[in-house]
C-alpha atoms as a PDB file:
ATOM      1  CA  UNK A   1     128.125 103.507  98.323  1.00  0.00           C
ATOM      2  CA  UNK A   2     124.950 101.489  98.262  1.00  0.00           C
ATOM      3  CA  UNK A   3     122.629 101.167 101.154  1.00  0.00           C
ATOM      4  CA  UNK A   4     120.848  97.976 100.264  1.00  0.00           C
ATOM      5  CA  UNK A   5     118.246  97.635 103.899  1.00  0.00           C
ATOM      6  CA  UNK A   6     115.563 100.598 104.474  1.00  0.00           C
ATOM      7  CA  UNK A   7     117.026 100.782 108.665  1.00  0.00           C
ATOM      8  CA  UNK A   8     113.208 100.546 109.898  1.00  0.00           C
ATOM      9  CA  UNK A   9     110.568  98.320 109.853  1.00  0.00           C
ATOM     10  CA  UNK A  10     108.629  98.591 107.094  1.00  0.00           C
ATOM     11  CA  UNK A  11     105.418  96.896 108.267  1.00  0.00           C
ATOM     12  CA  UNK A  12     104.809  99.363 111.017  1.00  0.00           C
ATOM     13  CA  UNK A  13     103.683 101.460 107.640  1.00  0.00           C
ATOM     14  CA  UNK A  14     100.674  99.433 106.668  1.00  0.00           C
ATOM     15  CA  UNK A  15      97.286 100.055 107.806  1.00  0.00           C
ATOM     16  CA  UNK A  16      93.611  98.364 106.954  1.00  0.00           C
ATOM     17  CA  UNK A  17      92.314 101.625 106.054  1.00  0.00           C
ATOM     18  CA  UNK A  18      91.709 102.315 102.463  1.00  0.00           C
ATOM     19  CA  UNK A  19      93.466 104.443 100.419  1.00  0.00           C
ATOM     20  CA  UNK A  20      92.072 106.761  97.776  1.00  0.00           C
ATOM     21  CA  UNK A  21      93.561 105.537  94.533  1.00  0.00           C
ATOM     22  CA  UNK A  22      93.454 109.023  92.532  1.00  0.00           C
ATOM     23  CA  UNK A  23      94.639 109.375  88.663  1.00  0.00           C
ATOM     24  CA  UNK A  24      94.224 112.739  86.993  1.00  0.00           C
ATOM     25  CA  UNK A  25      93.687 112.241  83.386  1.00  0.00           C
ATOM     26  CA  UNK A  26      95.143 115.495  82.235  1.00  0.00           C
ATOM     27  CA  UNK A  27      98.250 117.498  82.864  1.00  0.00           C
ATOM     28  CA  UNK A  28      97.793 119.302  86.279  1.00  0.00           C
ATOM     29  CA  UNK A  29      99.162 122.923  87.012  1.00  0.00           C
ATOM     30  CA  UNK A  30     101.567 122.881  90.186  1.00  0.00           C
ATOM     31  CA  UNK A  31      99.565 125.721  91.787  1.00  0.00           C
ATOM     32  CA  UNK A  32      96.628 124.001  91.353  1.00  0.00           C
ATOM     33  CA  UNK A  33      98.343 120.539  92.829  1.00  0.00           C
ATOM     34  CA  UNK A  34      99.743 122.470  95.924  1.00  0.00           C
ATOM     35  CA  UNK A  35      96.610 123.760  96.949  1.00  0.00           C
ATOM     36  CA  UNK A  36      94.681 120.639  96.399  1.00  0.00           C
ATOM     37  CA  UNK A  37      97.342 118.286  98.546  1.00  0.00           C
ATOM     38  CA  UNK A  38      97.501 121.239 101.253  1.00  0.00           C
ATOM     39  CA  UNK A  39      93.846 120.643 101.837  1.00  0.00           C
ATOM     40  CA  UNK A  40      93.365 117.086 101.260  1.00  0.00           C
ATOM     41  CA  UNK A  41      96.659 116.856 103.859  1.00  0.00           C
ATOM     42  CA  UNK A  42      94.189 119.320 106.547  1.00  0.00           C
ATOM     43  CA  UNK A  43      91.062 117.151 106.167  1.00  0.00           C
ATOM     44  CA  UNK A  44      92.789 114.022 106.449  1.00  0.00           C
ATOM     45  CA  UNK A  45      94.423 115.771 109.894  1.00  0.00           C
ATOM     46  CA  UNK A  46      90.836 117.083 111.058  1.00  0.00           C
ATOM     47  CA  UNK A  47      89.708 113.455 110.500  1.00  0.00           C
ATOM     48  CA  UNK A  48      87.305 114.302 107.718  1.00  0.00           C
ATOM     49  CA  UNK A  49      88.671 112.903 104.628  1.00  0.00           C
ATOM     50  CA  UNK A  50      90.289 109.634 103.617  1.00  0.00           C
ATOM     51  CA  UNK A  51      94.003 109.336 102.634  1.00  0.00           C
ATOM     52  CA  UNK A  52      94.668 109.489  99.214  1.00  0.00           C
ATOM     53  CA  UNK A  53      97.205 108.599  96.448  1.00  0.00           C
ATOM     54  CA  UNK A  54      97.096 110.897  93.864  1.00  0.00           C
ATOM     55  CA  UNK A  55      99.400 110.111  90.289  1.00  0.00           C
ATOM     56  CA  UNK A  56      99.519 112.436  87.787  1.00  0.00           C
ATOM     57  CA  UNK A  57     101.878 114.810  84.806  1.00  0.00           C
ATOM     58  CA  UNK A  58     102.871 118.223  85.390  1.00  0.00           C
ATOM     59  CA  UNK A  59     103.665 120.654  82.415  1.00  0.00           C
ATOM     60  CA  UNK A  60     107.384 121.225  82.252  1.00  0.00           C
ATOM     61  CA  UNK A  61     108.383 123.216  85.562  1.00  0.00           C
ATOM     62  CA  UNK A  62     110.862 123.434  88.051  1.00  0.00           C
ATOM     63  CA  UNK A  63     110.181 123.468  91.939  1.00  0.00           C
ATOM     64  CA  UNK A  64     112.063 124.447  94.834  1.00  0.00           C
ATOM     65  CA  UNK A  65     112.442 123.074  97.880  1.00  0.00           C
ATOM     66  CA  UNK A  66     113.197 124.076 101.333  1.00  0.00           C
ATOM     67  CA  UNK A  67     117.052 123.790 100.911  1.00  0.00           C
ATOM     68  CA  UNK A  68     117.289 125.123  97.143  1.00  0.00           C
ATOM     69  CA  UNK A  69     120.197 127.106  96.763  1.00  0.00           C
ATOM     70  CA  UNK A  70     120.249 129.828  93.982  1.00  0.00           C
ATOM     71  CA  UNK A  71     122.855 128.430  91.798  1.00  0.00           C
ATOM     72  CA  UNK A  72     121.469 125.673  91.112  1.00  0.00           C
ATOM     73  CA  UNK A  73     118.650 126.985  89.417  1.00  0.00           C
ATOM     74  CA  UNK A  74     120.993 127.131  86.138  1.00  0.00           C
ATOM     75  CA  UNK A  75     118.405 128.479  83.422  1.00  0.00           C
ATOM     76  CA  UNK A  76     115.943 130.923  85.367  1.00  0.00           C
ATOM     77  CA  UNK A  77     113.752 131.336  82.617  1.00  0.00           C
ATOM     78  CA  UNK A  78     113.558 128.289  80.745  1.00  0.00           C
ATOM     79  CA  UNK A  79     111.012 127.415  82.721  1.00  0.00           C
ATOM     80  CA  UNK A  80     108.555 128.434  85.275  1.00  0.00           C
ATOM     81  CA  UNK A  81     109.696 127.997  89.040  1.00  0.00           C
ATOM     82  CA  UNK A  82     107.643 127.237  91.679  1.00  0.00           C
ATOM     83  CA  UNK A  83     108.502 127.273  95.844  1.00  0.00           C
ATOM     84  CA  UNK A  84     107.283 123.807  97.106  1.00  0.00           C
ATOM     85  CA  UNK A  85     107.639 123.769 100.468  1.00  0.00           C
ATOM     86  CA  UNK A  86     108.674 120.380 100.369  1.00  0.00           C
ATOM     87  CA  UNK A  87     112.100 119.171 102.284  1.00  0.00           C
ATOM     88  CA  UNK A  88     114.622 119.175  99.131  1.00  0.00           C
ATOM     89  CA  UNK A  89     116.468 121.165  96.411  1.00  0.00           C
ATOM     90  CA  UNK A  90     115.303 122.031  92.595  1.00  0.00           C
ATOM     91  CA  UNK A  91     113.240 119.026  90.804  1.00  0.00           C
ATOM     92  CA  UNK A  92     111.987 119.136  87.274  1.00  0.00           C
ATOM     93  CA  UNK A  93     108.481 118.096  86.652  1.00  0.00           C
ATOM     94  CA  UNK A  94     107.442 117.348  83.226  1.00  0.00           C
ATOM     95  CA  UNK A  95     105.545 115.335  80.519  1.00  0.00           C
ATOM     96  CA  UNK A  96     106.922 111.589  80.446  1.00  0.00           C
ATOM     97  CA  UNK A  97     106.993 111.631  84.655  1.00  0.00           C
ATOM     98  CA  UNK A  98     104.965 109.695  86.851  1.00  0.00           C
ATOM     99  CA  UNK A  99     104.144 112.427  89.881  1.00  0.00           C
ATOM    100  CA  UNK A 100     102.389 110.533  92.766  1.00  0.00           C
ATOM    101  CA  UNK A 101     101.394 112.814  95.959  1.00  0.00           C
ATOM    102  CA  UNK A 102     101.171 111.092  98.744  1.00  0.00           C
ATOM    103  CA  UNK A 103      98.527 112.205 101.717  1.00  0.00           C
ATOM    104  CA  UNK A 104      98.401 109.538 104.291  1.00  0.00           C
ATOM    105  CA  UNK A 105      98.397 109.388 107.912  1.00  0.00           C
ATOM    106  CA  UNK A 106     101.283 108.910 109.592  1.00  0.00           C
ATOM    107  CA  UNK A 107      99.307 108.707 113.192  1.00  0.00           C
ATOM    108  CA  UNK A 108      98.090 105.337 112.017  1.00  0.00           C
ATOM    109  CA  UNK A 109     101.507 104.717 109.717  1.00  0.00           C
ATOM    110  CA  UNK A 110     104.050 104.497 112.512  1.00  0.00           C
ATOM    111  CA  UNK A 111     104.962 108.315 113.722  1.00  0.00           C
ATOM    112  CA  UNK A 112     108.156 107.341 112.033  1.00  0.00           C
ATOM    113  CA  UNK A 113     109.291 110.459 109.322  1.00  0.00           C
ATOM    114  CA  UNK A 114     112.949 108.433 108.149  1.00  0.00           C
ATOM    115  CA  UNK A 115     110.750 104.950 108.194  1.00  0.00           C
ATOM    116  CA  UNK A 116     108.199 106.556 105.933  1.00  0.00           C
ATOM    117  CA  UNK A 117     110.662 107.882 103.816  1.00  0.00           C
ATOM    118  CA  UNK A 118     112.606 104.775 103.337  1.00  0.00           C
ATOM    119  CA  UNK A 119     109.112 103.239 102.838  1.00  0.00           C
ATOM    120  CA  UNK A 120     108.473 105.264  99.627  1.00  0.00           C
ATOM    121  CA  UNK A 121     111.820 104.578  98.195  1.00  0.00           C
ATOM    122  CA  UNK A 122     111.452 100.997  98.575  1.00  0.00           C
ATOM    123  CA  UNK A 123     107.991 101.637  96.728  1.00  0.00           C
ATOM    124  CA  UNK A 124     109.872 102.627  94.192  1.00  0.00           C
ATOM    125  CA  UNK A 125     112.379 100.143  94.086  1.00  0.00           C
ATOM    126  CA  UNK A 126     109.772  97.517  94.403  1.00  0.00           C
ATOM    127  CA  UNK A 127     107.564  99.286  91.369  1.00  0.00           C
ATOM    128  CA  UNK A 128     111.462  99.517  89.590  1.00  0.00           C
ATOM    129  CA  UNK A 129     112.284  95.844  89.829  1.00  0.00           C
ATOM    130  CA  UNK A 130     109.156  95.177  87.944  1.00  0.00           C
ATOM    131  CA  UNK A 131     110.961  96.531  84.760  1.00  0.00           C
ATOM    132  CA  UNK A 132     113.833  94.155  85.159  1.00  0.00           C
ATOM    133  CA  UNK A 133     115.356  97.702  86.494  1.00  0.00           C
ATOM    134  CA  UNK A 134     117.842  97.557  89.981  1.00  0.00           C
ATOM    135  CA  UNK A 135     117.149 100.677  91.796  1.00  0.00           C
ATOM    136  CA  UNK A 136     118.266 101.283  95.081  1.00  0.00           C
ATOM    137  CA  UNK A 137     119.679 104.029  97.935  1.00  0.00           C
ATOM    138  CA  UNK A 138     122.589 105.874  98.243  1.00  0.00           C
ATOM    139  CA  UNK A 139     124.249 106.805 101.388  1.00  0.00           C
ATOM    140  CA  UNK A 140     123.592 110.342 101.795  1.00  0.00           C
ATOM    141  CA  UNK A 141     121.232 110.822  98.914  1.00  0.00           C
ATOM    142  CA  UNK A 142     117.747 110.744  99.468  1.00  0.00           C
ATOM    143  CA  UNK A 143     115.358 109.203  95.788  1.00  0.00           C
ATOM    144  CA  UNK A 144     116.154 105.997  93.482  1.00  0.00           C
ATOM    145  CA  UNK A 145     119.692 105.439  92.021  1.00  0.00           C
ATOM    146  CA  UNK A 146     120.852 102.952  89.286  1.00  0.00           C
ATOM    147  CA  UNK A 147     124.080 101.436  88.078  1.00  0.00           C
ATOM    148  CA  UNK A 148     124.834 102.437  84.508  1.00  0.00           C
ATOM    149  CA  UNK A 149     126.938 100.462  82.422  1.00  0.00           C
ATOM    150  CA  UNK A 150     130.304 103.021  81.755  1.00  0.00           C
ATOM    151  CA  UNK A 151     130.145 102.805  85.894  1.00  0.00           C
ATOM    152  CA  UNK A 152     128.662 105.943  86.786  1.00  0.00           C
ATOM    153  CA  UNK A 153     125.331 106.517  88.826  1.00  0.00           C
ATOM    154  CA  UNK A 154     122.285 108.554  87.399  1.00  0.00           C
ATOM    155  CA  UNK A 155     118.864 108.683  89.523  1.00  0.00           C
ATOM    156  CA  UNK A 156     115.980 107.694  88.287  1.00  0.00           C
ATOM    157  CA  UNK A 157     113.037 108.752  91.011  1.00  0.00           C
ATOM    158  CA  UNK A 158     113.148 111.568  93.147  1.00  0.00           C
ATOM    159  CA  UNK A 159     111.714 111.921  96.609  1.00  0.00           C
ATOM    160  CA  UNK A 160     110.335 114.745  98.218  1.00  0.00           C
ATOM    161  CA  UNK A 161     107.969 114.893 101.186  1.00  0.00           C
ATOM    162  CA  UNK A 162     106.611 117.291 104.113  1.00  0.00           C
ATOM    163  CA  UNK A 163     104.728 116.432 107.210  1.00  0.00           C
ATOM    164  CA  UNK A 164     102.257 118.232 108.702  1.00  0.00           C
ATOM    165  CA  UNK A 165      99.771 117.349 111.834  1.00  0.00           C
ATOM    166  CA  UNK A 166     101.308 113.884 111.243  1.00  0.00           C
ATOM    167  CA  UNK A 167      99.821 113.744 107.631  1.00  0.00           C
ATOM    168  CA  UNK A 168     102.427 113.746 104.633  1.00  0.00           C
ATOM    169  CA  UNK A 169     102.158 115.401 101.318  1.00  0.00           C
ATOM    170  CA  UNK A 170     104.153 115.840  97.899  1.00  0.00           C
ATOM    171  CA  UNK A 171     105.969 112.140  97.669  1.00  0.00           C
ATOM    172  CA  UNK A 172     107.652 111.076  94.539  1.00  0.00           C
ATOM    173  CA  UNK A 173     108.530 111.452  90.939  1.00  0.00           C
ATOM    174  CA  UNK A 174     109.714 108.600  88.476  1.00  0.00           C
ATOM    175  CA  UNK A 175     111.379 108.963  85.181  1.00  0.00           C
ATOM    176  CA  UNK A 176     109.234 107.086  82.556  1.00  0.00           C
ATOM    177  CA  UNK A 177     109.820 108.757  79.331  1.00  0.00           C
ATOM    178  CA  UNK A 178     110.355 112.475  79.691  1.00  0.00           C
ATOM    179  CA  UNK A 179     112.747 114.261  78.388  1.00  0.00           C
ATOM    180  CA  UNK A 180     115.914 114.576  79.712  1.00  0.00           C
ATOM    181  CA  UNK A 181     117.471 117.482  78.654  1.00  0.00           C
ATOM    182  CA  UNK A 182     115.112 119.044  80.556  1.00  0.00           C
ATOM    183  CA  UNK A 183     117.091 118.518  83.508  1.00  0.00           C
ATOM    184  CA  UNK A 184     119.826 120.532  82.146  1.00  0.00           C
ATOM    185  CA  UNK A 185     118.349 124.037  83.831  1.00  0.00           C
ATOM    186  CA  UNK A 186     118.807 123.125  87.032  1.00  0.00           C
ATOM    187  CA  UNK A 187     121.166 120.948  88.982  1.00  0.00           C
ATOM    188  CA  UNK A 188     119.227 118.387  90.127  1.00  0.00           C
ATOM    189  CA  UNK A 189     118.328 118.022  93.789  1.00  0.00           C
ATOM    190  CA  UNK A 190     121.531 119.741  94.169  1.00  0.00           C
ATOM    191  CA  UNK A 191     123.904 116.890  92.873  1.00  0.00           C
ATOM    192  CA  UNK A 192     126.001 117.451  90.066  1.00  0.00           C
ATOM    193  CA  UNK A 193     128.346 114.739  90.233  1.00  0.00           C
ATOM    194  CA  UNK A 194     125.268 112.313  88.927  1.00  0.00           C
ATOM    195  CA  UNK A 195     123.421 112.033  86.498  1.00  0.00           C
ATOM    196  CA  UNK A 196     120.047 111.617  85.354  1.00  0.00           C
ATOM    197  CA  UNK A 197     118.149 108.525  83.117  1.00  0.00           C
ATOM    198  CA  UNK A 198     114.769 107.245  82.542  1.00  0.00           C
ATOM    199  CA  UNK A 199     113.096 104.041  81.877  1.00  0.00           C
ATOM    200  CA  UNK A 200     113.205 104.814  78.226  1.00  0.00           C
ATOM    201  CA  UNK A 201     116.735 105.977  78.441  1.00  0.00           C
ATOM    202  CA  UNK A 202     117.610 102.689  80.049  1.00  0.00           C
ATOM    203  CA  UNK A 203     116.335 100.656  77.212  1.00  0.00           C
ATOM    204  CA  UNK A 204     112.374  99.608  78.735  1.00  0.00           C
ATOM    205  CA  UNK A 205     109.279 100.088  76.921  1.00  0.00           C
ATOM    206  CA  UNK A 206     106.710 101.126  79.469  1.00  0.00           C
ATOM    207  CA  UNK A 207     103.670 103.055  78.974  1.00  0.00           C
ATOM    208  CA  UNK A 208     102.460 105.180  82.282  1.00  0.00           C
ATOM    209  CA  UNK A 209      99.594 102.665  82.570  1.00  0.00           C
ATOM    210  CA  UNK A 210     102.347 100.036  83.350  1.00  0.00           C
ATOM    211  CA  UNK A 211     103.873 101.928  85.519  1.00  0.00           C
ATOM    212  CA  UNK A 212     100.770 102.939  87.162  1.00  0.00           C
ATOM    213  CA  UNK A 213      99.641  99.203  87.924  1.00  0.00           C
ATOM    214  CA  UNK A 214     103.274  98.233  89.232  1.00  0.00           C
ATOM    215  CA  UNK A 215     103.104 101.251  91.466  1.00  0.00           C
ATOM    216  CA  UNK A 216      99.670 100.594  92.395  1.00  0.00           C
ATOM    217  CA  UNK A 217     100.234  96.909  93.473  1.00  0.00           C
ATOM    218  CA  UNK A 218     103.381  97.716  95.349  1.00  0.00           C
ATOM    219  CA  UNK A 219     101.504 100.602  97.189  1.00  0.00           C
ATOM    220  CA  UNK A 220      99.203  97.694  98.751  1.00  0.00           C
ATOM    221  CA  UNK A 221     101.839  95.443  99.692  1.00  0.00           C
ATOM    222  CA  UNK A 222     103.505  97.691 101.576  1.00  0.00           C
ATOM    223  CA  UNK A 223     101.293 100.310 102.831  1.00  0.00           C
ATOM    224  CA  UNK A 224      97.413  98.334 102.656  1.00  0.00           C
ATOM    225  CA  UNK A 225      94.609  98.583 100.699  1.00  0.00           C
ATOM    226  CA  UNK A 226      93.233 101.113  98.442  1.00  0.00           C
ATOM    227  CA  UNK A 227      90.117 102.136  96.254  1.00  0.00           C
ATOM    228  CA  UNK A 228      89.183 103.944  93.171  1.00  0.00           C
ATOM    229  CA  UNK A 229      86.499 106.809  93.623  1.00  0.00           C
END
């Protein structure tokens, strides 16, 4: 079933404050990324940093999330695992996937968790549509689904946040060009019944850059403005 309306209003998420517009140039290490959003998510709380957007490429990994159930971790030690702490099952991160973390404040953003969460899928779906690509929700199952043609559903963006002191961190993950047997070691956010496709898979050419700007200009019309450090 598709759920075509985000059930909040979105513009309760936008605020005049800038944004931190952050691009890593290299491959980050998830430890290294956790501890980094943990503290940018405490000195945004304390008042004594700005929010920030941060897009970048893991090496190939798995993470865990609050609800990960053993079984679906199907190939242990292909490789490495890593407990988020996000809300969520098992995700794979890898080369070929836009990662964008996500610190912002939801004290100034609406105190609304489910809005803000439908407000980062329909970034997505927004970003999507830019690629001549129909994403969209699924009742039930939280990220970005699409149609494919032999009438089955695969999802193309994942979703994952956490709130703390009213600030968010982790946020979302979208399938450029990575590879997708990759997936195959875990079941993916615990849903086997679907599967899993990329940009590339689904026939566009788009380099991260692309995606990057799409995102980027999406991010301001829905949540405000932003800067780059």
């Amino acid at each position: 079933m598709t759920s075509t309306g985000s059930g909040c209003g979105l513009e309760a998420l936008r605020s005049d404050q800038r944004v931190d517009w952050h691009k890593a140039t290299q491959p980050v290490a998830y430890p290294h990324a956790l501890s980094q959003m943990e503290a940018r998510a405490a000195a945004i709380a304390d008042h004594v940093a700005t929010e920030q957007v941060w897009l970048l490429e893991h090496p190939p990994l798995y993470t865990a999330g609050t609800s990960a159930k053993s079984g679906d971790l199907v190939q242990p030690d292909r490789f490495p695992v890593f407990k988020a702490g996000r809300g969520g099952q098992y995700t794979y991160h890898g080369p070929g996937q836009r990662v964008g973390y996500l610190m912002l404040d939801l004290r100034e953003r609406g105190r609304d968790v489910r809005c803000f969460v439908s407000g980062v899928e329909q970034l997505v779906i927004n970003t999507l549509s830019e690629f001549g690509v129909s994403g969209g929700r699924r009742e039930g199952r939280v990220g970005v689904w699409v149609d494919m043609d032999d009438g089955t559903e695969a999802k193309i963006a994942a979703i994952g946040i956490r709130i703390r002191r009213w600030v968010s961190f982790h946020g979302l993950s979208i399938n450029v060009d990575p590879d997708l047997s990759h997936f195959g070691g875990i079941v993916p956010c615990g849903i086997s019944a679907h599967g899993v496709t990329s940009l590339k898979a689904l026939g566009v050419t788009a380099s991260m850059a692309n995606v990057d700007a799409a995102l980027k200009r999406n991010f301001e019309t829905l949540f405000g403005p932003t800067f780059t450090a």
